[in-house]
PDB file of N, CA and C in Angstrom:
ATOM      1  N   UNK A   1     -15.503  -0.150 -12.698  1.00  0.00           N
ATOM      2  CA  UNK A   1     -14.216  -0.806 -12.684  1.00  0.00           C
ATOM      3  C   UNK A   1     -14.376  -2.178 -12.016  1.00  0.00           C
ATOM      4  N   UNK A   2     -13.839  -3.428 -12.879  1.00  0.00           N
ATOM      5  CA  UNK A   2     -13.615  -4.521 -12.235  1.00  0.00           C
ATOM      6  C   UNK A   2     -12.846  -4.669 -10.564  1.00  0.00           C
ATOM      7  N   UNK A   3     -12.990  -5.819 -10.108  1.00  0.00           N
ATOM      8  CA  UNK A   3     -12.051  -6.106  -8.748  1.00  0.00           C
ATOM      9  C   UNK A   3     -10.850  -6.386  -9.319  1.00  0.00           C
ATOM     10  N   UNK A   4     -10.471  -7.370 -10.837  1.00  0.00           N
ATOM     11  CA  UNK A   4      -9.655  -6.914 -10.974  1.00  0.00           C
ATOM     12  C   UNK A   4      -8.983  -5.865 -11.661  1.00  0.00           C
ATOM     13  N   UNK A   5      -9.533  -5.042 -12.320  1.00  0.00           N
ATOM     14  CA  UNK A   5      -8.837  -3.686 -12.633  1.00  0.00           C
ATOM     15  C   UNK A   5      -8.291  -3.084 -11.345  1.00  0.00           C
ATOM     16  N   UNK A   6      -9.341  -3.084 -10.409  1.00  0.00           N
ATOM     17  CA  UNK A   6      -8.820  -2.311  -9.222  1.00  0.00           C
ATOM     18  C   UNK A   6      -7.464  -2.698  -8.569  1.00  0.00           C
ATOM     19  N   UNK A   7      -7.665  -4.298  -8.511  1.00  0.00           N
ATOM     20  CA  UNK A   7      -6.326  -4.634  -7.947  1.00  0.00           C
ATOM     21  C   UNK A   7      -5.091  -4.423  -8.888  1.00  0.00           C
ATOM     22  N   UNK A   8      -5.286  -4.307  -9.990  1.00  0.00           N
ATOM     23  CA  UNK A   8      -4.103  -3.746 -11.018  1.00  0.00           C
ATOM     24  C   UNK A   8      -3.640  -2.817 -10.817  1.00  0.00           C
ATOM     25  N   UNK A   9      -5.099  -1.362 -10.636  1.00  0.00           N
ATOM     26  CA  UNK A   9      -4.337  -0.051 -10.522  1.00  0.00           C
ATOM     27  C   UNK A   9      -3.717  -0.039  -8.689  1.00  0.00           C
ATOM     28  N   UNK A  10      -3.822  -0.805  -7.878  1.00  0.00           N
ATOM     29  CA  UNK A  10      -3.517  -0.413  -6.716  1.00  0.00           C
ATOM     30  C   UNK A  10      -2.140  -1.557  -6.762  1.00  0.00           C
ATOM     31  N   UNK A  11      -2.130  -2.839  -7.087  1.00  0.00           N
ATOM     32  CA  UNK A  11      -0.293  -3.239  -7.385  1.00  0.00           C
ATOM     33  C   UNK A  11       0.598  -2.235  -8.631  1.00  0.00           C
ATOM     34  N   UNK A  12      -0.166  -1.515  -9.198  1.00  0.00           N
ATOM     35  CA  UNK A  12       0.307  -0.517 -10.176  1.00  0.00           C
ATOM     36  C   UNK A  12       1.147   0.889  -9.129  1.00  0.00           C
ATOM     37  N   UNK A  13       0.097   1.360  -8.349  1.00  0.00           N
ATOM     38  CA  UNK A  13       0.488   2.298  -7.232  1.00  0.00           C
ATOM     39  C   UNK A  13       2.102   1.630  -6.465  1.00  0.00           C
ATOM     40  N   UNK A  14       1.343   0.299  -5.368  1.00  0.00           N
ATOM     41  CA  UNK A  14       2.783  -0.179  -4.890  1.00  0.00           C
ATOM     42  C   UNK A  14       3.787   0.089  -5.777  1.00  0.00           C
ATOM     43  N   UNK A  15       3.819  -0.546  -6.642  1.00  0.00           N
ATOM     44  CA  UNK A  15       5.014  -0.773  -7.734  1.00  0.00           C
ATOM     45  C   UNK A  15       5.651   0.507  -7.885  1.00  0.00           C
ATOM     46  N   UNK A  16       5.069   1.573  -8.229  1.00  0.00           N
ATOM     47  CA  UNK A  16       5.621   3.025  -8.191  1.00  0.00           C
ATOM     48  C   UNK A  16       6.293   3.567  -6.741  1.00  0.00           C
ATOM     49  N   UNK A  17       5.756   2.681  -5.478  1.00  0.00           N
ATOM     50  CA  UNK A  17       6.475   3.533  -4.537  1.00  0.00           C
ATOM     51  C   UNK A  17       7.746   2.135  -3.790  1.00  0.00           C
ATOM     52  N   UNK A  18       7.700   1.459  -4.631  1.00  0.00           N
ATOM     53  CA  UNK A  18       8.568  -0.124  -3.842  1.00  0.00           C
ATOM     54  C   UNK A  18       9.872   0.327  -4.152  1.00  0.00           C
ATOM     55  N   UNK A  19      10.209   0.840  -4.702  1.00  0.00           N
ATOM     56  CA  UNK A  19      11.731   1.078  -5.058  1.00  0.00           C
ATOM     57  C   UNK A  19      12.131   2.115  -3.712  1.00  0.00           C
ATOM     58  N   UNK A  20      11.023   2.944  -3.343  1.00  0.00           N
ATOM     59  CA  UNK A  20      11.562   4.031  -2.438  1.00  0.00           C
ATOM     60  C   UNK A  20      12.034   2.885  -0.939  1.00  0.00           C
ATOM     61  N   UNK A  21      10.735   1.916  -0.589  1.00  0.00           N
ATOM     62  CA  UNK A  21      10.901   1.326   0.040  1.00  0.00           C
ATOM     63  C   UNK A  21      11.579   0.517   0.737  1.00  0.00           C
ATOM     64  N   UNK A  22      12.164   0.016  -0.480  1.00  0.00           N
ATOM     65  CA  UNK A  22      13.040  -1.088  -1.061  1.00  0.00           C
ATOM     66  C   UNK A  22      14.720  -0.604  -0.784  1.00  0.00           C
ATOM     67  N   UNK A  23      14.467   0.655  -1.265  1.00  0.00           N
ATOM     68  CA  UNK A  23      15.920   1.291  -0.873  1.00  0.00           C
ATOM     69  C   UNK A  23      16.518   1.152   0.603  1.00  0.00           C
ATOM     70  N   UNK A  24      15.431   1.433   1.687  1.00  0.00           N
ATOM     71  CA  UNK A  24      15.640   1.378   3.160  1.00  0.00           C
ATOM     72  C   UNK A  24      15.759   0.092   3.509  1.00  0.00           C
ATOM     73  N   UNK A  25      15.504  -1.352   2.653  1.00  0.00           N
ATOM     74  CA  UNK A  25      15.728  -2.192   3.890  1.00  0.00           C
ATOM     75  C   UNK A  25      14.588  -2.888   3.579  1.00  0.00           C
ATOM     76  N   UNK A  26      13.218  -2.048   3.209  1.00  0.00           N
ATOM     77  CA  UNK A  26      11.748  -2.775   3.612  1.00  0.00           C
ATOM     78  C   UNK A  26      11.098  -3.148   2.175  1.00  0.00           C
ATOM     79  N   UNK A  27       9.817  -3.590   2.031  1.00  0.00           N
ATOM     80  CA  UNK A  27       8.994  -3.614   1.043  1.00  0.00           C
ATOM     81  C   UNK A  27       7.624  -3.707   1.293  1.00  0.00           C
ATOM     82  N   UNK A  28       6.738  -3.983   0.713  1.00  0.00           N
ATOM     83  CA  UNK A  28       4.847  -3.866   1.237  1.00  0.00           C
ATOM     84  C   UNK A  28       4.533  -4.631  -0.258  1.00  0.00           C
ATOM     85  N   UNK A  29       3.525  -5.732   0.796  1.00  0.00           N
ATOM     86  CA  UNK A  29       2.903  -6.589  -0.208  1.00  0.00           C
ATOM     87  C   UNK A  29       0.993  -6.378  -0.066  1.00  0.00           C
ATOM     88  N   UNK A  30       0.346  -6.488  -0.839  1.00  0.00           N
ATOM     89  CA  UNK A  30      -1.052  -6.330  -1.250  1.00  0.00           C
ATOM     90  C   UNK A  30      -1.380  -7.771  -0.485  1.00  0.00           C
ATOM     91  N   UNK A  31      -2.568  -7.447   0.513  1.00  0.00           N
ATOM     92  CA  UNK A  31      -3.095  -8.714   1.124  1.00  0.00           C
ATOM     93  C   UNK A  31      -4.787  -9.142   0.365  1.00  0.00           C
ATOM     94  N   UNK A  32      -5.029  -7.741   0.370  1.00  0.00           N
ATOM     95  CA  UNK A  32      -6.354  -7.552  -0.218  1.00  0.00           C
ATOM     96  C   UNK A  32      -7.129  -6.261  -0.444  1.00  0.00           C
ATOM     97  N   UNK A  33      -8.476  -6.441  -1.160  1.00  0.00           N
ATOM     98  CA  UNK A  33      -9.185  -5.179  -1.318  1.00  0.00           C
ATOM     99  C   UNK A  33     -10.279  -5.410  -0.681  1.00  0.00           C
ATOM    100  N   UNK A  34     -11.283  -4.868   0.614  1.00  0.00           N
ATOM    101  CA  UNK A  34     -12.162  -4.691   1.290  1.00  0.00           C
ATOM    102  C   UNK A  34     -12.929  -3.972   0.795  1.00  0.00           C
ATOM    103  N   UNK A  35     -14.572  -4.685   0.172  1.00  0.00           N
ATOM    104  CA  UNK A  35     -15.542  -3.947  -0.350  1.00  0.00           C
ATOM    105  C   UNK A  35     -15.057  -2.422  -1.693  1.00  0.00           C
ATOM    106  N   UNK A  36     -14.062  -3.048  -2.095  1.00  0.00           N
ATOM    107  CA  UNK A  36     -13.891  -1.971  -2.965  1.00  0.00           C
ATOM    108  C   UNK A  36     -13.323  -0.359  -2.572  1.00  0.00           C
ATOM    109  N   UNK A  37     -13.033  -0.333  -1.586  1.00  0.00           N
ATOM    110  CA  UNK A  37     -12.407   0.796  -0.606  1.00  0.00           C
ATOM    111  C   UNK A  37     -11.402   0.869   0.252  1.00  0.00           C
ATOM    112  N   UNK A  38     -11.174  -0.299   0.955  1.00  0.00           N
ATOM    113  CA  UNK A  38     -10.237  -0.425   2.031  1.00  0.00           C
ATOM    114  C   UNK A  38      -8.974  -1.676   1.396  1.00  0.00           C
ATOM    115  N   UNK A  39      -7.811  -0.806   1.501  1.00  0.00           N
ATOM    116  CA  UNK A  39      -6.665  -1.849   1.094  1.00  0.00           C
ATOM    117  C   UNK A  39      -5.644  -2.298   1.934  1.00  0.00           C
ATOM    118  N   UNK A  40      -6.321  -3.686   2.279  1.00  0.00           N
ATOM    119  CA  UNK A  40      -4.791  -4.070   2.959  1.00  0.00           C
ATOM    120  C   UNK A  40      -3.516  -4.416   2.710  1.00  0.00           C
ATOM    121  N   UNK A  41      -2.652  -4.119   3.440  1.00  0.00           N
ATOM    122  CA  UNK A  41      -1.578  -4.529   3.196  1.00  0.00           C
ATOM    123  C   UNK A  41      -0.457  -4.628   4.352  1.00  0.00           C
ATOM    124  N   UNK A  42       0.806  -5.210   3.786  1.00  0.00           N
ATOM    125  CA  UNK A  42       1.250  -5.834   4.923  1.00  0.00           C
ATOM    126  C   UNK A  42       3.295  -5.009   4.037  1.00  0.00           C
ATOM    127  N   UNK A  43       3.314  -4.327   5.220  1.00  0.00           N
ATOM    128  CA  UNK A  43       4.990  -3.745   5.596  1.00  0.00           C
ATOM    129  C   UNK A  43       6.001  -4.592   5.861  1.00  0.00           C
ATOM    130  N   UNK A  44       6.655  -5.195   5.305  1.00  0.00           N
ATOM    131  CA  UNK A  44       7.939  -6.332   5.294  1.00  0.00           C
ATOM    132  C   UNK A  44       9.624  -5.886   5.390  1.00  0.00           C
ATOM    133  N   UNK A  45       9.891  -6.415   5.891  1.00  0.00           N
ATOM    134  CA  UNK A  45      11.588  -5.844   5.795  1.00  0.00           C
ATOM    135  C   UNK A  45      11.835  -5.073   7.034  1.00  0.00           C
ATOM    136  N   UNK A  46      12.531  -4.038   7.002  1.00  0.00           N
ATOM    137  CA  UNK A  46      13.009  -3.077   7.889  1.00  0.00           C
ATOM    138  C   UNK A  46      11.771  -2.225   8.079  1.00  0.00           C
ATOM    139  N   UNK A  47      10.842  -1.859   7.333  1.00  0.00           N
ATOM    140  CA  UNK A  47       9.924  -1.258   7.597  1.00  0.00           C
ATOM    141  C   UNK A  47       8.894  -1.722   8.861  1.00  0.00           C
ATOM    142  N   UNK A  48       8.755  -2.852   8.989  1.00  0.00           N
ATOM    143  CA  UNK A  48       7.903  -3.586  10.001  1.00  0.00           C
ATOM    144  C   UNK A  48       8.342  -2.870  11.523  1.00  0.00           C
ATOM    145  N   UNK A  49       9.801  -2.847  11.756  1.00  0.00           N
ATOM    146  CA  UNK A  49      10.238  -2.083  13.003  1.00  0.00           C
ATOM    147  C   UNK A  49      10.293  -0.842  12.854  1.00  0.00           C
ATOM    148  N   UNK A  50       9.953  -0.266  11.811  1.00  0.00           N
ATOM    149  CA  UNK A  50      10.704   1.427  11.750  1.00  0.00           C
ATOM    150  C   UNK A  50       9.470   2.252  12.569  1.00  0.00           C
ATOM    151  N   UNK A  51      10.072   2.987  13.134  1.00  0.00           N
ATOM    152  CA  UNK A  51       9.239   4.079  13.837  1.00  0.00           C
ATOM    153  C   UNK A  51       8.280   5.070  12.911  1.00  0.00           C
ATOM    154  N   UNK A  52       9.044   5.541  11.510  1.00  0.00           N
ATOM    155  CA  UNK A  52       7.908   5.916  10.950  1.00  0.00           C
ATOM    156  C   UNK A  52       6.712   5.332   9.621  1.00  0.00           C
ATOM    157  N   UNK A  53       6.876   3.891  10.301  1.00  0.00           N
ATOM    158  CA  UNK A  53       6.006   3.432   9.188  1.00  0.00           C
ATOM    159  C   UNK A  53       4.380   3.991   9.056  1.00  0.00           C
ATOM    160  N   UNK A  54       3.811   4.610   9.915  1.00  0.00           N
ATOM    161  CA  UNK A  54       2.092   4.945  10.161  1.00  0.00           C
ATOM    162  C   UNK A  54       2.668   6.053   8.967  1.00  0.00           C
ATOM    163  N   UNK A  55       3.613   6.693   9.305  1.00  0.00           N
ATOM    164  CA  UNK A  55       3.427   8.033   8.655  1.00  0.00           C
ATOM    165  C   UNK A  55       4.137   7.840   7.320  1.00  0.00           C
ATOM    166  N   UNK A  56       4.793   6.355   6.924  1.00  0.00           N
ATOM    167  CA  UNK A  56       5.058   5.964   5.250  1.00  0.00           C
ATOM    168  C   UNK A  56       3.647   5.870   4.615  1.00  0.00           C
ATOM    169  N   UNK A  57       2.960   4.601   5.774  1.00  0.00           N
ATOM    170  CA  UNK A  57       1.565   4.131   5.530  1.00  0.00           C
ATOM    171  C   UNK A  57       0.932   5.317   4.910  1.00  0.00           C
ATOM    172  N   UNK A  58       0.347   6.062   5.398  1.00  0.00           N
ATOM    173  CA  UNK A  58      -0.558   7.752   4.887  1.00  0.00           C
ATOM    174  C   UNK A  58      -0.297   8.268   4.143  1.00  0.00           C
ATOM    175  N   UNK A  59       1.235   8.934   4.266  1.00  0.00           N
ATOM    176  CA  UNK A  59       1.618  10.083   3.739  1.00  0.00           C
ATOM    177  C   UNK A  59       2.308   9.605   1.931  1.00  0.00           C
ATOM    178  N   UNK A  60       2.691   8.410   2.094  1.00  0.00           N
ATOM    179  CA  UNK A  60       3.261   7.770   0.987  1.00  0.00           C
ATOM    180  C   UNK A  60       2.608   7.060  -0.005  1.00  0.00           C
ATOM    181  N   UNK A  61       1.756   5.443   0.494  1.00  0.00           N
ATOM    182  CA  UNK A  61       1.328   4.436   0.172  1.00  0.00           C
ATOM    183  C   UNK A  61       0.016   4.997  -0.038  1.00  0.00           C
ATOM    184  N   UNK A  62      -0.922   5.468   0.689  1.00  0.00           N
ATOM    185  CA  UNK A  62      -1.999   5.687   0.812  1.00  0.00           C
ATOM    186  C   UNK A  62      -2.269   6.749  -0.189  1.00  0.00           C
ATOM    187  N   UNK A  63      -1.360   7.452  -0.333  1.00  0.00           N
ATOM    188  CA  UNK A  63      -1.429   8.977  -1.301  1.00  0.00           C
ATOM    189  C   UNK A  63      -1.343   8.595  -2.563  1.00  0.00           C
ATOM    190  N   UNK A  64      -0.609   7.752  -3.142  1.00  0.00           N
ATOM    191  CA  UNK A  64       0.156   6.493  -4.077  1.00  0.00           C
ATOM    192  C   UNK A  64      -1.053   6.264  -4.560  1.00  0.00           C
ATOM    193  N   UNK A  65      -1.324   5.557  -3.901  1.00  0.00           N
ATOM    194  CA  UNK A  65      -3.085   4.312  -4.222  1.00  0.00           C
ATOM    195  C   UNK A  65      -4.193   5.199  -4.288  1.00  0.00           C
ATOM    196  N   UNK A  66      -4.325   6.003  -3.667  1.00  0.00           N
ATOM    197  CA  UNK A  66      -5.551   6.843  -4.400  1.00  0.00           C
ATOM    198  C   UNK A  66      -5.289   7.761  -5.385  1.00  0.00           C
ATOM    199  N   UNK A  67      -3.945   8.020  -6.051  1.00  0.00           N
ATOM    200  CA  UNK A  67      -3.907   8.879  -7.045  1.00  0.00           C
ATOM    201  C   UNK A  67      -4.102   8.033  -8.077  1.00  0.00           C
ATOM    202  N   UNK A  68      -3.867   6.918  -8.115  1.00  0.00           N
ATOM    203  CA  UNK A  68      -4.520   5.437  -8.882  1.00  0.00           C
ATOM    204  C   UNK A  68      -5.587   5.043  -8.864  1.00  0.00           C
ATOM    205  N   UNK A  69      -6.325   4.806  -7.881  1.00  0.00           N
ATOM    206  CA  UNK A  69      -7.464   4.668  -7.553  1.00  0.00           C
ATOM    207  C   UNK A  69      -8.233   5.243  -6.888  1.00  0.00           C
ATOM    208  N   UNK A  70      -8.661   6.429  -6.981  1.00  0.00           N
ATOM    209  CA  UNK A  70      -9.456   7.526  -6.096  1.00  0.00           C
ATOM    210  C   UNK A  70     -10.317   6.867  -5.340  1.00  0.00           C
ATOM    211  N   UNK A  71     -10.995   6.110  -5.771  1.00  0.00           N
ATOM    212  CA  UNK A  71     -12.233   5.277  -4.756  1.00  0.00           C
ATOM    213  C   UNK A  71     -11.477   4.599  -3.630  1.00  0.00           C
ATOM    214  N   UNK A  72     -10.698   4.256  -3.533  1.00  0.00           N
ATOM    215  CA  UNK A  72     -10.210   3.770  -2.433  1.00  0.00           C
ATOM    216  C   UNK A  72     -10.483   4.833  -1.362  1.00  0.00           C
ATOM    217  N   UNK A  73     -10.456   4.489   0.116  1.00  0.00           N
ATOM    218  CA  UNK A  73     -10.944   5.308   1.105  1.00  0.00           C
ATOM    219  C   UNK A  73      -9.630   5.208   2.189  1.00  0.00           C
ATOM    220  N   UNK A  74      -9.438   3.822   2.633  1.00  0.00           N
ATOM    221  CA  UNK A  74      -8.122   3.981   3.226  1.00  0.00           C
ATOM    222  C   UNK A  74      -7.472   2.647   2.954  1.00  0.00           C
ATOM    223  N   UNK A  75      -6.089   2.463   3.750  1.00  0.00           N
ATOM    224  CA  UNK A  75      -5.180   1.613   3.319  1.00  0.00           C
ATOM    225  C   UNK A  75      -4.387   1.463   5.241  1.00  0.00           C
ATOM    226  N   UNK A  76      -4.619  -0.315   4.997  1.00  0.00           N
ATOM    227  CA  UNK A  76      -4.079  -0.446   6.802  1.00  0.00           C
ATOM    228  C   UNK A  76      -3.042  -1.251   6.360  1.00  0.00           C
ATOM    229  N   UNK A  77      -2.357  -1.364   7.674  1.00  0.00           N
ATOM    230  CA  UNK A  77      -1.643  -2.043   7.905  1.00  0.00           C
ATOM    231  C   UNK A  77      -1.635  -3.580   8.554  1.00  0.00           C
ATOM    232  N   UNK A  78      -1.354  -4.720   8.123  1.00  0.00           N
ATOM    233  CA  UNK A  78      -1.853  -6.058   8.881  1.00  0.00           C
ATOM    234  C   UNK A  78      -0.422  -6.423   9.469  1.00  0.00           C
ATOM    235  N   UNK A  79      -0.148  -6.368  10.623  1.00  0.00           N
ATOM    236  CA  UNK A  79       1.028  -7.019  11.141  1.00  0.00           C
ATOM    237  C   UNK A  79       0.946  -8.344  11.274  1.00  0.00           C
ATOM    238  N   UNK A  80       2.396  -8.795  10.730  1.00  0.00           N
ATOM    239  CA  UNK A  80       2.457 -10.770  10.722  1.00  0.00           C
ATOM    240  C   UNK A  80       1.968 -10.992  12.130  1.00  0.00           C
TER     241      UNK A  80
END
């Protein structure tokens, strides 16, 4: 798979979970892809203060992006 295929299927993932996001207040933008495994990204909106963003991060985004892209390994968070 290309870098960019990859980045397709992983703004493909976001895109499937931005509406949930989006509903609360917040949104998450793609900063980058690290060696083909690690995806950053960055929590915007109401999400940036929310108490359970680690556990949107994992349990949501991260679950999202590897059912898209299995090779991915993990997915952080970059605070502004």
């Amino acid at each position: 798979m290309t870098d960019q295929e990859l980045q397709q299927k992983v703004e493909d993932a976001l895109n499937e979970i931005r509406p949930f996001l989006q509903s609360d207040g917040g949104d998450i933008a793609l900063l980058g892809i690290d060696e083909g495994t690690t995806v950053r990204v960055q929590l915007e909106g109401a999400c940036v203060g929310c108490s359970v963003n680690q556990m949107t991060l994992k349990s949501g985004v991260e679950m999202t992006i590897k059912k898209h892209a299995p090779q991915i390994e993990s997915v952080i968070n970059v605070e502004a």
